[in-house]
PDB file of N, CA and C in Angstrom:
ATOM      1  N   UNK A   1      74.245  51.965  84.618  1.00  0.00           N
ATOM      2  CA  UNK A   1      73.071  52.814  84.505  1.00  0.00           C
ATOM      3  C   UNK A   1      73.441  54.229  84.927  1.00  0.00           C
ATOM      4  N   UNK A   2      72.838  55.015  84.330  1.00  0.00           N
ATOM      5  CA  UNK A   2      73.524  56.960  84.077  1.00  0.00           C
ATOM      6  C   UNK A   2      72.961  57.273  85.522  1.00  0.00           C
ATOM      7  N   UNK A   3      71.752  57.063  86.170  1.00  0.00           N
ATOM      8  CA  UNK A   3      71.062  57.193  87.123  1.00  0.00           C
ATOM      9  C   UNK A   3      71.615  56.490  88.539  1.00  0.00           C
ATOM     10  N   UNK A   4      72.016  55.144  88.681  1.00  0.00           N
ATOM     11  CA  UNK A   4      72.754  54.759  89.416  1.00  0.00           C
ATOM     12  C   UNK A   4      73.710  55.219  90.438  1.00  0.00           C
ATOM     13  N   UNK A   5      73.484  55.554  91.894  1.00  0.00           N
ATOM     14  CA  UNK A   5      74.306  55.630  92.743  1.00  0.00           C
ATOM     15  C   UNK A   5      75.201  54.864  92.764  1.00  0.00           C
ATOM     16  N   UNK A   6      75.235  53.666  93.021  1.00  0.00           N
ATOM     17  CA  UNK A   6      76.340  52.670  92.973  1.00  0.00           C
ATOM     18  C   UNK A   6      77.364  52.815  91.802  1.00  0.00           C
ATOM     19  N   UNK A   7      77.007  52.855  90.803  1.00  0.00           N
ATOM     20  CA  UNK A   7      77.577  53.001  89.020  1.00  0.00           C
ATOM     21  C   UNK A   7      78.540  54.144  89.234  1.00  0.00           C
ATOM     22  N   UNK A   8      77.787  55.363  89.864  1.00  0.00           N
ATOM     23  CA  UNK A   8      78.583  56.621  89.897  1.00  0.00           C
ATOM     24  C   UNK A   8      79.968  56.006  90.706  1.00  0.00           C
ATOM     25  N   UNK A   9      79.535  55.730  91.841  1.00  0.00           N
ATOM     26  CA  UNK A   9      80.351  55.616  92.953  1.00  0.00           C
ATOM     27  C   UNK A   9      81.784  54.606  92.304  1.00  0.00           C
ATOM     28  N   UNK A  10      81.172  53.747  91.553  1.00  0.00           N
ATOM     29  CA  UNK A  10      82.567  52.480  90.458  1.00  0.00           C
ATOM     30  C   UNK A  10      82.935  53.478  89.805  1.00  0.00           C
ATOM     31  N   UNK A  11      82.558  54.694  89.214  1.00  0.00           N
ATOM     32  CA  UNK A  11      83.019  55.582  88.507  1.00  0.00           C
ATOM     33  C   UNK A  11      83.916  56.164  88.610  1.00  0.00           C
ATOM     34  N   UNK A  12      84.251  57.074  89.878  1.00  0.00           N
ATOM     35  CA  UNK A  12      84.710  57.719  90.699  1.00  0.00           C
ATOM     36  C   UNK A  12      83.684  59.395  90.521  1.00  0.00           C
ATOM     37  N   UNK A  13      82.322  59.439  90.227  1.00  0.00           N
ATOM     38  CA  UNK A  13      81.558  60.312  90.476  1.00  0.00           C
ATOM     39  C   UNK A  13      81.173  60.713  91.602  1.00  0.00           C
ATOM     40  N   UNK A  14      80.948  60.161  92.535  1.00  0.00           N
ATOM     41  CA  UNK A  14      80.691  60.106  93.587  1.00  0.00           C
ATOM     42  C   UNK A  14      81.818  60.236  94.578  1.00  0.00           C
ATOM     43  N   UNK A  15      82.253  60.318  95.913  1.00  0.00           N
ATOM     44  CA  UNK A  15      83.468  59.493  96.801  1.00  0.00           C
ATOM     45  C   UNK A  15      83.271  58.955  97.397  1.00  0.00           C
ATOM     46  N   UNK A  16      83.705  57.782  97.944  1.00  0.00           N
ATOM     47  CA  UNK A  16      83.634  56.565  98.830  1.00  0.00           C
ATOM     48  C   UNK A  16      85.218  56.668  99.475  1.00  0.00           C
ATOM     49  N   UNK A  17      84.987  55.830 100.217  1.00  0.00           N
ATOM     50  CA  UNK A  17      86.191  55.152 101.207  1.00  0.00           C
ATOM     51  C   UNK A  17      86.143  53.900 100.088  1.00  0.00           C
ATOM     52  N   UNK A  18      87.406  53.988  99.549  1.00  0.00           N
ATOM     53  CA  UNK A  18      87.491  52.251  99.005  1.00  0.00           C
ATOM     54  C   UNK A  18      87.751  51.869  99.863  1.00  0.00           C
ATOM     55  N   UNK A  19      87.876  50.199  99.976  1.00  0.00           N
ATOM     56  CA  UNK A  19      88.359  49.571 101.064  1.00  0.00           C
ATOM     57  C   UNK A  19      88.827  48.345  99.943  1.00  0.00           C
ATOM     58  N   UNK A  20      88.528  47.657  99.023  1.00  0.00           N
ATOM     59  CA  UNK A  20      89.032  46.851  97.808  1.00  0.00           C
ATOM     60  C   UNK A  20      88.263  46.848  96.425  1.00  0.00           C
ATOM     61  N   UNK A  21      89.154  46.954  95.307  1.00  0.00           N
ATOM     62  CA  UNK A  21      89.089  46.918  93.866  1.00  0.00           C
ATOM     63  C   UNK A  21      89.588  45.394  93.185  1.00  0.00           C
ATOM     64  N   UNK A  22      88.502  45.287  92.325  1.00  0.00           N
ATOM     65  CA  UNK A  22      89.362  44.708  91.104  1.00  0.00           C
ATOM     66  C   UNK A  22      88.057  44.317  90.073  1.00  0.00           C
ATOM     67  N   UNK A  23      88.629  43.193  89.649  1.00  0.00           N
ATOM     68  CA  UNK A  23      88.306  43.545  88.186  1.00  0.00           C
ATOM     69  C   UNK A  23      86.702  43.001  87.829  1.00  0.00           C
ATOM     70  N   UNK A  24      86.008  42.669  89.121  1.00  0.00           N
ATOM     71  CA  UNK A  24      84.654  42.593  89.298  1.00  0.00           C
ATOM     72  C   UNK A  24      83.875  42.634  90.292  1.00  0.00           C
ATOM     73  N   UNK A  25      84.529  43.813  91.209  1.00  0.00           N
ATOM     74  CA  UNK A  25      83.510  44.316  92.507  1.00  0.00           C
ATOM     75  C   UNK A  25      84.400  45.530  92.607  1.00  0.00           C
ATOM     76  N   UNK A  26      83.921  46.236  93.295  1.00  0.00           N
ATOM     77  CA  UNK A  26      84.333  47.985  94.165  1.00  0.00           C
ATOM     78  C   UNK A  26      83.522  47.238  95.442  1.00  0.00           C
ATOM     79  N   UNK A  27      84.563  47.781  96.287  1.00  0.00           N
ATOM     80  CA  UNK A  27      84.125  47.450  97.945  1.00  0.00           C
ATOM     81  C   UNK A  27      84.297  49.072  98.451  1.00  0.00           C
ATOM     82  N   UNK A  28      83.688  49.618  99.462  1.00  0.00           N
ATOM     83  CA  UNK A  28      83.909  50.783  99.816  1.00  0.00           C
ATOM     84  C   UNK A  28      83.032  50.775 101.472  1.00  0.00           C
ATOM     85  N   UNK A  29      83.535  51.454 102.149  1.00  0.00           N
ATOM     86  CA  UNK A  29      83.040  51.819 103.751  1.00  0.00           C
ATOM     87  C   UNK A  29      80.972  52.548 103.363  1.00  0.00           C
ATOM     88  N   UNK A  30      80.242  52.113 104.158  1.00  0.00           N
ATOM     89  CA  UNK A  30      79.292  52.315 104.647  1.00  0.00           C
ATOM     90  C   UNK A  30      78.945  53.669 105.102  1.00  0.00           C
ATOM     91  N   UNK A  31      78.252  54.276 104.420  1.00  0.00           N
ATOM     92  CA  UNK A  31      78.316  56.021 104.561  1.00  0.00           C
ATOM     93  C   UNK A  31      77.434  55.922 106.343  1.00  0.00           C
ATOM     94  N   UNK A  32      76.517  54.750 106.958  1.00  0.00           N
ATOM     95  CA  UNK A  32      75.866  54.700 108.091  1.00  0.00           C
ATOM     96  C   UNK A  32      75.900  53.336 108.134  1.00  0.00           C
ATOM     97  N   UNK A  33      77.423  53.072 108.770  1.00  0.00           N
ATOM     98  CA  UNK A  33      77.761  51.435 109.797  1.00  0.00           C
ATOM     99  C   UNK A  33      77.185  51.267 111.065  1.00  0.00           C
ATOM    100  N   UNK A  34      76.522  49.731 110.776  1.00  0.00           N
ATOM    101  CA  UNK A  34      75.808  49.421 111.772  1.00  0.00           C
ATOM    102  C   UNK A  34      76.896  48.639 112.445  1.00  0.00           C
ATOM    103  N   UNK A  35      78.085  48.631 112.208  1.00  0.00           N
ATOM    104  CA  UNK A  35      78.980  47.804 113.467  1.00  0.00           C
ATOM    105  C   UNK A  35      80.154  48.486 113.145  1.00  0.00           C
ATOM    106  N   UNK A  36      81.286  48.216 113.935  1.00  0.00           N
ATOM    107  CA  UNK A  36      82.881  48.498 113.449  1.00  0.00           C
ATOM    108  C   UNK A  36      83.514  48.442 111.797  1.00  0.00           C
ATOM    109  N   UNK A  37      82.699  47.295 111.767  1.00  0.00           N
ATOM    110  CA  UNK A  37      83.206  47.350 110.371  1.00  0.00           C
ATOM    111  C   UNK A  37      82.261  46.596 109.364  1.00  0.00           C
ATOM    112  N   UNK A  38      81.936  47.661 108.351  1.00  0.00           N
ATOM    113  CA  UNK A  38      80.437  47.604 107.487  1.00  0.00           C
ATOM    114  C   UNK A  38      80.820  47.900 106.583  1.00  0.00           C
ATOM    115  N   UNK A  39      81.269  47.350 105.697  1.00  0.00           N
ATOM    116  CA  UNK A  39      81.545  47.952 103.931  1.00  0.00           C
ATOM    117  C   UNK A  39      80.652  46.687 102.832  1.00  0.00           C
ATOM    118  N   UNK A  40      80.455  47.451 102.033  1.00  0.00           N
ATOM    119  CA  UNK A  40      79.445  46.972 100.844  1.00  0.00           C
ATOM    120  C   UNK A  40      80.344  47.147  99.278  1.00  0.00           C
ATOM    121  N   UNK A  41      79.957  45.747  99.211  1.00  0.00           N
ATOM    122  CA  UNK A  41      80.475  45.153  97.789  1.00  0.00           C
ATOM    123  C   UNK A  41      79.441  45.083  97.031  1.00  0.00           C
ATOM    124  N   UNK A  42      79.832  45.687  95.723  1.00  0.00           N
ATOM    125  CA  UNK A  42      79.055  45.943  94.528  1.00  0.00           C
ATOM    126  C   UNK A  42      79.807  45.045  93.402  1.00  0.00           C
ATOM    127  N   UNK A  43      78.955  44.565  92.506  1.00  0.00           N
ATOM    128  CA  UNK A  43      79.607  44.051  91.201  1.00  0.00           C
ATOM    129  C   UNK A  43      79.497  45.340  90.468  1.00  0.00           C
ATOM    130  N   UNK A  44      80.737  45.113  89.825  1.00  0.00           N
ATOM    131  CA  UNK A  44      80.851  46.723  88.676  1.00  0.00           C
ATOM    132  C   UNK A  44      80.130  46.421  87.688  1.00  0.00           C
ATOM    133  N   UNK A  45      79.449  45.421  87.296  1.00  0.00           N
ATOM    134  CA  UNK A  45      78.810  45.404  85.884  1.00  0.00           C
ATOM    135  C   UNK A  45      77.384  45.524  86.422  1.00  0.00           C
ATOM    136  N   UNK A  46      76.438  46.317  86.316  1.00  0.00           N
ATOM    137  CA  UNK A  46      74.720  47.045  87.356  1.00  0.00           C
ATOM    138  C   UNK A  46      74.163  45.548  86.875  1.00  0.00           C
ATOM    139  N   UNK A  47      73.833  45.035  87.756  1.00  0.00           N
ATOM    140  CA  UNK A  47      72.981  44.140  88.329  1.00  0.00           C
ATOM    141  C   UNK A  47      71.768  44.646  89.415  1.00  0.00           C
ATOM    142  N   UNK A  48      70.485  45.204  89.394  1.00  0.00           N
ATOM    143  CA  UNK A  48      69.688  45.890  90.313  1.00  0.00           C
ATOM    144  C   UNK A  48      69.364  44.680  90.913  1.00  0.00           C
ATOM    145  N   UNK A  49      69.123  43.520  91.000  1.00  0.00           N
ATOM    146  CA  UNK A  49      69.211  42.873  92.967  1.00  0.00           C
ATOM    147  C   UNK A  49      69.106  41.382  92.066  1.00  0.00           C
ATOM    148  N   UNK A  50      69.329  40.535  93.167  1.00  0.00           N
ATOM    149  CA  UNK A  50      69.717  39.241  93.352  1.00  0.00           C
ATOM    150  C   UNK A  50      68.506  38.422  92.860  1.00  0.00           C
ATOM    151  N   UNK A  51      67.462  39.310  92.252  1.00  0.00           N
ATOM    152  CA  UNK A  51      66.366  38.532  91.677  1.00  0.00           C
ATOM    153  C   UNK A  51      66.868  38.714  89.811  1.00  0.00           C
ATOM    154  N   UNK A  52      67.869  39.409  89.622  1.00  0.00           N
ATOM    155  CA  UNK A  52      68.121  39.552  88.755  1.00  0.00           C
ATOM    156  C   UNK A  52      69.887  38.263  88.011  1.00  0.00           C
ATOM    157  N   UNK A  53      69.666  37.545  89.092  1.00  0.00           N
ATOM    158  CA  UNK A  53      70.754  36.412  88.836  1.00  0.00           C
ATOM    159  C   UNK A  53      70.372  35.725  87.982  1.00  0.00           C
ATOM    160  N   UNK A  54      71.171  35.182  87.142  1.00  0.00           N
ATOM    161  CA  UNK A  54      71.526  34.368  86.215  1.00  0.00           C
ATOM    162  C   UNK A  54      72.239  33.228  85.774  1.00  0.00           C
ATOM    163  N   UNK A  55      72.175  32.071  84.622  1.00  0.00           N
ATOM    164  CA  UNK A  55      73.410  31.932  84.404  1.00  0.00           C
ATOM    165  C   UNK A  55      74.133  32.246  83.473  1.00  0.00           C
ATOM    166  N   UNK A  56      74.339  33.732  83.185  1.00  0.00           N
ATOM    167  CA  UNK A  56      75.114  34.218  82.775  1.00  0.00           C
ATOM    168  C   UNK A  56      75.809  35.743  83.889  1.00  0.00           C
ATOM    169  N   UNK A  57      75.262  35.934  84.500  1.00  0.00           N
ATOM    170  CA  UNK A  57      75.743  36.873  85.778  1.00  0.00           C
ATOM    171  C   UNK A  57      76.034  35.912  86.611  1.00  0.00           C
ATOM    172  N   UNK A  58      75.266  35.156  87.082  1.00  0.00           N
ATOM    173  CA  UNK A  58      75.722  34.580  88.877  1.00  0.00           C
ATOM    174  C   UNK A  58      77.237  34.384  88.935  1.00  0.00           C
ATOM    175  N   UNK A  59      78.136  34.387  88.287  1.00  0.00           N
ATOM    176  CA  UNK A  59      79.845  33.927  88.734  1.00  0.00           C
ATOM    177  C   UNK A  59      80.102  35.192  89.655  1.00  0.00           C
ATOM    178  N   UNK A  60      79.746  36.339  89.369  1.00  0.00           N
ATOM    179  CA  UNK A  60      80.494  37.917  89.891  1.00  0.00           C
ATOM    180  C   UNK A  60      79.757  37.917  91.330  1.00  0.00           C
ATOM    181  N   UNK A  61      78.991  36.674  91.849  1.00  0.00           N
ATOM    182  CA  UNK A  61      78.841  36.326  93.204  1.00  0.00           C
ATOM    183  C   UNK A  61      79.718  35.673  93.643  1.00  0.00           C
ATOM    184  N   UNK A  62      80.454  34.724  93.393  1.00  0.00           N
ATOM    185  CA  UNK A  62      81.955  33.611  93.778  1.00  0.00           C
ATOM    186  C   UNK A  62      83.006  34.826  93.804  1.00  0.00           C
ATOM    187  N   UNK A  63      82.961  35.828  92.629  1.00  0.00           N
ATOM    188  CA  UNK A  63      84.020  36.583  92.800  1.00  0.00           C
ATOM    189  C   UNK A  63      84.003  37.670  94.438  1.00  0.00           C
ATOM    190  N   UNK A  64      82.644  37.967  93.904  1.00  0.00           N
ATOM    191  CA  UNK A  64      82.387  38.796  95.860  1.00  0.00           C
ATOM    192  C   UNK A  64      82.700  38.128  96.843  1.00  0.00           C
ATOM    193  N   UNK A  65      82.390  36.849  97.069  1.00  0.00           N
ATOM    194  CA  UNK A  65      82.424  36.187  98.121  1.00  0.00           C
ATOM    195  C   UNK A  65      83.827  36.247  98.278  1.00  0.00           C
ATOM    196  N   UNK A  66      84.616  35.821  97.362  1.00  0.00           N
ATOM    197  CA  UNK A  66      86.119  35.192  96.865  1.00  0.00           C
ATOM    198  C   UNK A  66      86.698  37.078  98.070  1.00  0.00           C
ATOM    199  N   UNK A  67      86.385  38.654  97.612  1.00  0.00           N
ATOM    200  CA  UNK A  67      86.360  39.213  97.959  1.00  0.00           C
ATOM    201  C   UNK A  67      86.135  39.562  99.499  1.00  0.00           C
ATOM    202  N   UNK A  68      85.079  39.263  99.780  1.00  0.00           N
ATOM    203  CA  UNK A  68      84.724  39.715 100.682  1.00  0.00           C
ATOM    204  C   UNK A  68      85.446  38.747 102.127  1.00  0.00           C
ATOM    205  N   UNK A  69      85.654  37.299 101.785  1.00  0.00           N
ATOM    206  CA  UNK A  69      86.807  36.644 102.551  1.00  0.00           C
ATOM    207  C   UNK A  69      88.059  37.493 102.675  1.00  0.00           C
ATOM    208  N   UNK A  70      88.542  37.790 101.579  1.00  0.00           N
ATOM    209  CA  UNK A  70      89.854  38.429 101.907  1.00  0.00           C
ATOM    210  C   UNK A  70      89.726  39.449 102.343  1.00  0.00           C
ATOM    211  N   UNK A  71      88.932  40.755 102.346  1.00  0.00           N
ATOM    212  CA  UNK A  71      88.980  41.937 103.033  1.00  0.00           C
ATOM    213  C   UNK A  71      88.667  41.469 104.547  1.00  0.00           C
ATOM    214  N   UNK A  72      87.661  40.295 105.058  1.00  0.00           N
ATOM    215  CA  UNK A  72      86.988  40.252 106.465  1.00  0.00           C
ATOM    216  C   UNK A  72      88.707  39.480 107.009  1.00  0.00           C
ATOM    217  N   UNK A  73      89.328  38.311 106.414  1.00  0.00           N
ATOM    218  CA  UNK A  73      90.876  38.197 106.886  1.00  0.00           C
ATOM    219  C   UNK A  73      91.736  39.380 107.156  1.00  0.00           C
ATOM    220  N   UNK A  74      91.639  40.389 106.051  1.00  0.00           N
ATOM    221  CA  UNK A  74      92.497  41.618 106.238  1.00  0.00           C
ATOM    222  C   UNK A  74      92.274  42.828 107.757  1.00  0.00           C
ATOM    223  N   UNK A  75      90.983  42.547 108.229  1.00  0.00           N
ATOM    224  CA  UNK A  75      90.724  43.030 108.525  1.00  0.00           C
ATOM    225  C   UNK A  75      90.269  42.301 110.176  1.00  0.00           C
ATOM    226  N   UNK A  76      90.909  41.312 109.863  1.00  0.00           N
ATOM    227  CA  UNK A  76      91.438  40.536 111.062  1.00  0.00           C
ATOM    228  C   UNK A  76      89.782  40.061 112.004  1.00  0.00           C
ATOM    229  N   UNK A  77      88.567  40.278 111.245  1.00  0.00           N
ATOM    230  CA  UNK A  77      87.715  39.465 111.637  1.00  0.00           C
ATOM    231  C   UNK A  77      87.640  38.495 112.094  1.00  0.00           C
ATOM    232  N   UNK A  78      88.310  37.617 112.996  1.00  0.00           N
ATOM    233  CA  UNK A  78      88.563  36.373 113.333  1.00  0.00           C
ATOM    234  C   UNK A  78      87.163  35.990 114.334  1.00  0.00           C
ATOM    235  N   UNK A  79      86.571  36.563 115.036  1.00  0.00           N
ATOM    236  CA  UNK A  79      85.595  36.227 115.782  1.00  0.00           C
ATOM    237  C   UNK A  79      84.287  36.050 115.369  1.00  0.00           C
ATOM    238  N   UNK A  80      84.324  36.246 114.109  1.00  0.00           N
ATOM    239  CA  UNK A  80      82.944  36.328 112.883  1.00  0.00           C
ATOM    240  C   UNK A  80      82.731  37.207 111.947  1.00  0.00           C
ATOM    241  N   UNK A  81      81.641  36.947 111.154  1.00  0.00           N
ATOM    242  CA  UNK A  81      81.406  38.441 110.216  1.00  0.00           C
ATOM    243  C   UNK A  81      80.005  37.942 109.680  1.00  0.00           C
ATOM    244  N   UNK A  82      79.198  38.919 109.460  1.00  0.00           N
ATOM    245  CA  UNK A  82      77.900  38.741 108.372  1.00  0.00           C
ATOM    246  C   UNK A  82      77.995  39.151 106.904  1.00  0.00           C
ATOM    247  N   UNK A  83      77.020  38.466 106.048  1.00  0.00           N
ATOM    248  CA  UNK A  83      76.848  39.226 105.013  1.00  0.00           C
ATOM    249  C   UNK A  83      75.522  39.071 104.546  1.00  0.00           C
ATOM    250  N   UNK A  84      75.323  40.329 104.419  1.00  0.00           N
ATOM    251  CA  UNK A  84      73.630  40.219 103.959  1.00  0.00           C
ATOM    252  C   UNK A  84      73.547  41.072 102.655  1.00  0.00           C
ATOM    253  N   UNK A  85      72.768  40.760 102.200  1.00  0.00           N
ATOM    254  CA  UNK A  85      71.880  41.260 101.034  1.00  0.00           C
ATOM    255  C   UNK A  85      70.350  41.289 100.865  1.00  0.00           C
ATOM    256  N   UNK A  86      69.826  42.610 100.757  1.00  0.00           N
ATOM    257  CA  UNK A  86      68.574  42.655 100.738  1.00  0.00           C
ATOM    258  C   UNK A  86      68.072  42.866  98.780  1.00  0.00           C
ATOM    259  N   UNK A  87      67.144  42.158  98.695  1.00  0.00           N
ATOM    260  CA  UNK A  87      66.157  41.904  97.602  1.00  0.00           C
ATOM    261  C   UNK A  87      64.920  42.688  97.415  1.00  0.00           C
ATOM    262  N   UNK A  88      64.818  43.945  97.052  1.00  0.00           N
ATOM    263  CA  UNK A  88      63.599  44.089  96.665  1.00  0.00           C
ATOM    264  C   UNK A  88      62.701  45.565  98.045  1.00  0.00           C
ATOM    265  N   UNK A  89      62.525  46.192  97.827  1.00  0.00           N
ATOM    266  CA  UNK A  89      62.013  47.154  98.916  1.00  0.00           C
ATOM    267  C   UNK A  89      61.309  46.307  99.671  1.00  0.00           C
ATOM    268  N   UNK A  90      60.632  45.609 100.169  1.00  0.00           N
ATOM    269  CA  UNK A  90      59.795  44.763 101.537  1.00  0.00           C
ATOM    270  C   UNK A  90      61.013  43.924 102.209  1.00  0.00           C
ATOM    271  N   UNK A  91      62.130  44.053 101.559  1.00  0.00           N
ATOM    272  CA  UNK A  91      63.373  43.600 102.223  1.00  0.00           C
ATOM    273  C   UNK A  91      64.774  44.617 102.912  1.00  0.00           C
ATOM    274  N   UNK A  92      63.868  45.692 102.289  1.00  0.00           N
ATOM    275  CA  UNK A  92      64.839  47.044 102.953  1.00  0.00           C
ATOM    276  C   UNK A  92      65.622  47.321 101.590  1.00  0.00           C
ATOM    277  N   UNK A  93      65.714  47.141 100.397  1.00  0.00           N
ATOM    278  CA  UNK A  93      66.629  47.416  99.430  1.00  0.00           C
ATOM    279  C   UNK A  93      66.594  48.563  99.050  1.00  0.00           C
ATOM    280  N   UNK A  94      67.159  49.481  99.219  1.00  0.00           N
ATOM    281  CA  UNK A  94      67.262  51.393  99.004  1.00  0.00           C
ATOM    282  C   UNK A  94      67.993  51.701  97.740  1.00  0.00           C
ATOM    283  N   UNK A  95      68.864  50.821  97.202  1.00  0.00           N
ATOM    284  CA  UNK A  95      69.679  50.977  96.529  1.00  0.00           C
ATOM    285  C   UNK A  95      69.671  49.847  95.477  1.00  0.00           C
ATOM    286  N   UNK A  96      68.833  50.266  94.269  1.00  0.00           N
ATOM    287  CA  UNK A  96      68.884  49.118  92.838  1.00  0.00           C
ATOM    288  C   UNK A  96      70.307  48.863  92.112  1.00  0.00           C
ATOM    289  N   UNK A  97      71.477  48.532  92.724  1.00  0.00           N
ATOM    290  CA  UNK A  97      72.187  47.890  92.578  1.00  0.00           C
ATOM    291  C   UNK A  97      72.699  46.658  93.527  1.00  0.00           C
ATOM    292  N   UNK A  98      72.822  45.654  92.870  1.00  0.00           N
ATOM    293  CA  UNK A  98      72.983  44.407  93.884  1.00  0.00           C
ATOM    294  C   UNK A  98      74.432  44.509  94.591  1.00  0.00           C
ATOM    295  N   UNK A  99      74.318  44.473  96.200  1.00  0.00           N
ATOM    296  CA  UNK A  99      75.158  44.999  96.745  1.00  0.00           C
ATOM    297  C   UNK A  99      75.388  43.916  97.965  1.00  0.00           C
ATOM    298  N   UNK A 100      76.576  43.579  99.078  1.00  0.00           N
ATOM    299  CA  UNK A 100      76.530  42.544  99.819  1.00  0.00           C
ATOM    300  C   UNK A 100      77.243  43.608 101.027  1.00  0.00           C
ATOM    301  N   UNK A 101      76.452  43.716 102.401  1.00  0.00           N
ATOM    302  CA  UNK A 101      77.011  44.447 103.219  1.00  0.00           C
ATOM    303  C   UNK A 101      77.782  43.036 103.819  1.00  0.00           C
ATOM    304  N   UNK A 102      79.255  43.739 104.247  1.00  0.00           N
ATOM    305  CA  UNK A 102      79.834  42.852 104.757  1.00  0.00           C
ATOM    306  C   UNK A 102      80.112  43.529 106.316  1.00  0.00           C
ATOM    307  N   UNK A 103      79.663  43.026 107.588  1.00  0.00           N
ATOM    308  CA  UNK A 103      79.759  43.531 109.077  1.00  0.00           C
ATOM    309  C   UNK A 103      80.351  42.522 109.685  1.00  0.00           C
ATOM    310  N   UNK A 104      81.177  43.153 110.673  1.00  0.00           N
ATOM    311  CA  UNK A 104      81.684  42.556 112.131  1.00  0.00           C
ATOM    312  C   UNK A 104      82.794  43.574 112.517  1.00  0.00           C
ATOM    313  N   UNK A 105      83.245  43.321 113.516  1.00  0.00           N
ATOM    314  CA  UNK A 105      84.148  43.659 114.713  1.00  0.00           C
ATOM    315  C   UNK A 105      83.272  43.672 115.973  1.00  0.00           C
ATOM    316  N   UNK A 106      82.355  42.708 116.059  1.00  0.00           N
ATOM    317  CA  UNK A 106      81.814  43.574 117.427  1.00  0.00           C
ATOM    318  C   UNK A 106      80.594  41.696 116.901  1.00  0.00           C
ATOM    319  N   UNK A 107      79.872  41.470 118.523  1.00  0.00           N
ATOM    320  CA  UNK A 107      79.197  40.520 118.581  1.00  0.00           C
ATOM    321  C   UNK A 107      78.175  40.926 117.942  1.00  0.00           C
ATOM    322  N   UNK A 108      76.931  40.694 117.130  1.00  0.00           N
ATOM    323  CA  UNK A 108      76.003  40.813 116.082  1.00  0.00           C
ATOM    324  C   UNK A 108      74.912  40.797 116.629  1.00  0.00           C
ATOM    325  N   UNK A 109      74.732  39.157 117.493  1.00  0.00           N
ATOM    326  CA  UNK A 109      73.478  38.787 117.814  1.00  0.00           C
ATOM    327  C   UNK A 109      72.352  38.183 116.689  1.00  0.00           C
ATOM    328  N   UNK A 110      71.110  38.093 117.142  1.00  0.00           N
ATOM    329  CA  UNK A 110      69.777  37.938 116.024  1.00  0.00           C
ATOM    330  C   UNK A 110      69.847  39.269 115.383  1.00  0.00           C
ATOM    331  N   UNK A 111      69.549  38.715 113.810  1.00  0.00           N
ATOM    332  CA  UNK A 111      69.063  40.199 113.325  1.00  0.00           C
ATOM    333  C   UNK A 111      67.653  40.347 112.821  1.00  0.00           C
ATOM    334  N   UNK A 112      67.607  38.853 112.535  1.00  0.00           N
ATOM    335  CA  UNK A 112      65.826  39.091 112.082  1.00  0.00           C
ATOM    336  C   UNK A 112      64.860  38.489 113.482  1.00  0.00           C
ATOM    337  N   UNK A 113      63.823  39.009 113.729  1.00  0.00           N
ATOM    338  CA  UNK A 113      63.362  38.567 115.231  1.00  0.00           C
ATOM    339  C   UNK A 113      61.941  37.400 114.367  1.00  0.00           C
ATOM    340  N   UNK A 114      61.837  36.375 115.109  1.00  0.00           N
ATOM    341  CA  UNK A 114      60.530  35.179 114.643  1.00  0.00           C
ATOM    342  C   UNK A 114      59.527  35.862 115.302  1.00  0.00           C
ATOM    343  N   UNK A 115      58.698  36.258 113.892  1.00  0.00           N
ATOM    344  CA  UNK A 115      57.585  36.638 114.444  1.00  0.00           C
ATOM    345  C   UNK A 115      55.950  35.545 113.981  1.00  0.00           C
TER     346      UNK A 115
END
C-alpha cells in the first residue's frame, strides 16, 4: 500500500535499524523500546492486522515465528522473550500493517492487569 508506513520502511523509503531480512518478513529495531530489546516483524506482502488472516496468508505467520526464534537465539535471549501483536485500535494498533513486537533482555512481568 503507497500510504503505508511499514511498506515504505520494506522499501527502503523510510530508515530503520534492520535487525533481519528475507524473503517474507523485514525485522527492524523499535523507533520507542519498551525493553532492551524490542524489534518488530512485518510480513513484506501488507497484511493490515491479524483479523485479516487467512488460508491463503496465514503461512507468512510460521515464517515470522520461524524468524523471530532465530533473531531472540541471536540475540542470546535465553531468560525469555514476548511477542505480541495488537489487532485493531481498542487493542492499541497504530500501525495498519500486521506487525509482531518481539521484547526481552530484561524481566517483563504482567502486561495486561485483570480488571
Amino acid at each position: 500500500m503507497a500510504d503505508c508506513l511499514f511498506c515504505k520502511i520494506i522499501a527502503g523509503e523510510i530508515p530503520s535499524k534492520k535487525v533481519y531480512e528475507d524473503e517474507y518478513c523485514y525485522a527492524f529495531e523499535d523507533i520507542a523500546p519498551v525493553a532492551p530489546v524490542h524489534v518488530l516483524f512485518v510480513p513484506k506482502k501488507h497484511i493490515s492486522s491479524a483479523a485479516e488472516l487467512d488460508g491463503e496468508n496465514s503461512a507468512v505467520v510460521a515464517k515470522i515465528y520461524e524468524a523471530i526464534a532465530r533473531v531472540a537465539a541471536e540475540m542470546k535471549l535465553d531468560g525469555g522473550w514476548r511477542v505480541v501483536t495488537n489487532c485493531g485500535p481498542d487493542a492499541g494498533q497504530t500501525v495498519l500493517h500486521l506487525h509482531f513486537h518481539l521484547i526481552g533482555g530484561r524481566p517483563l512481568g504482567v502486561m495486561v492487569s485483570e480488571k
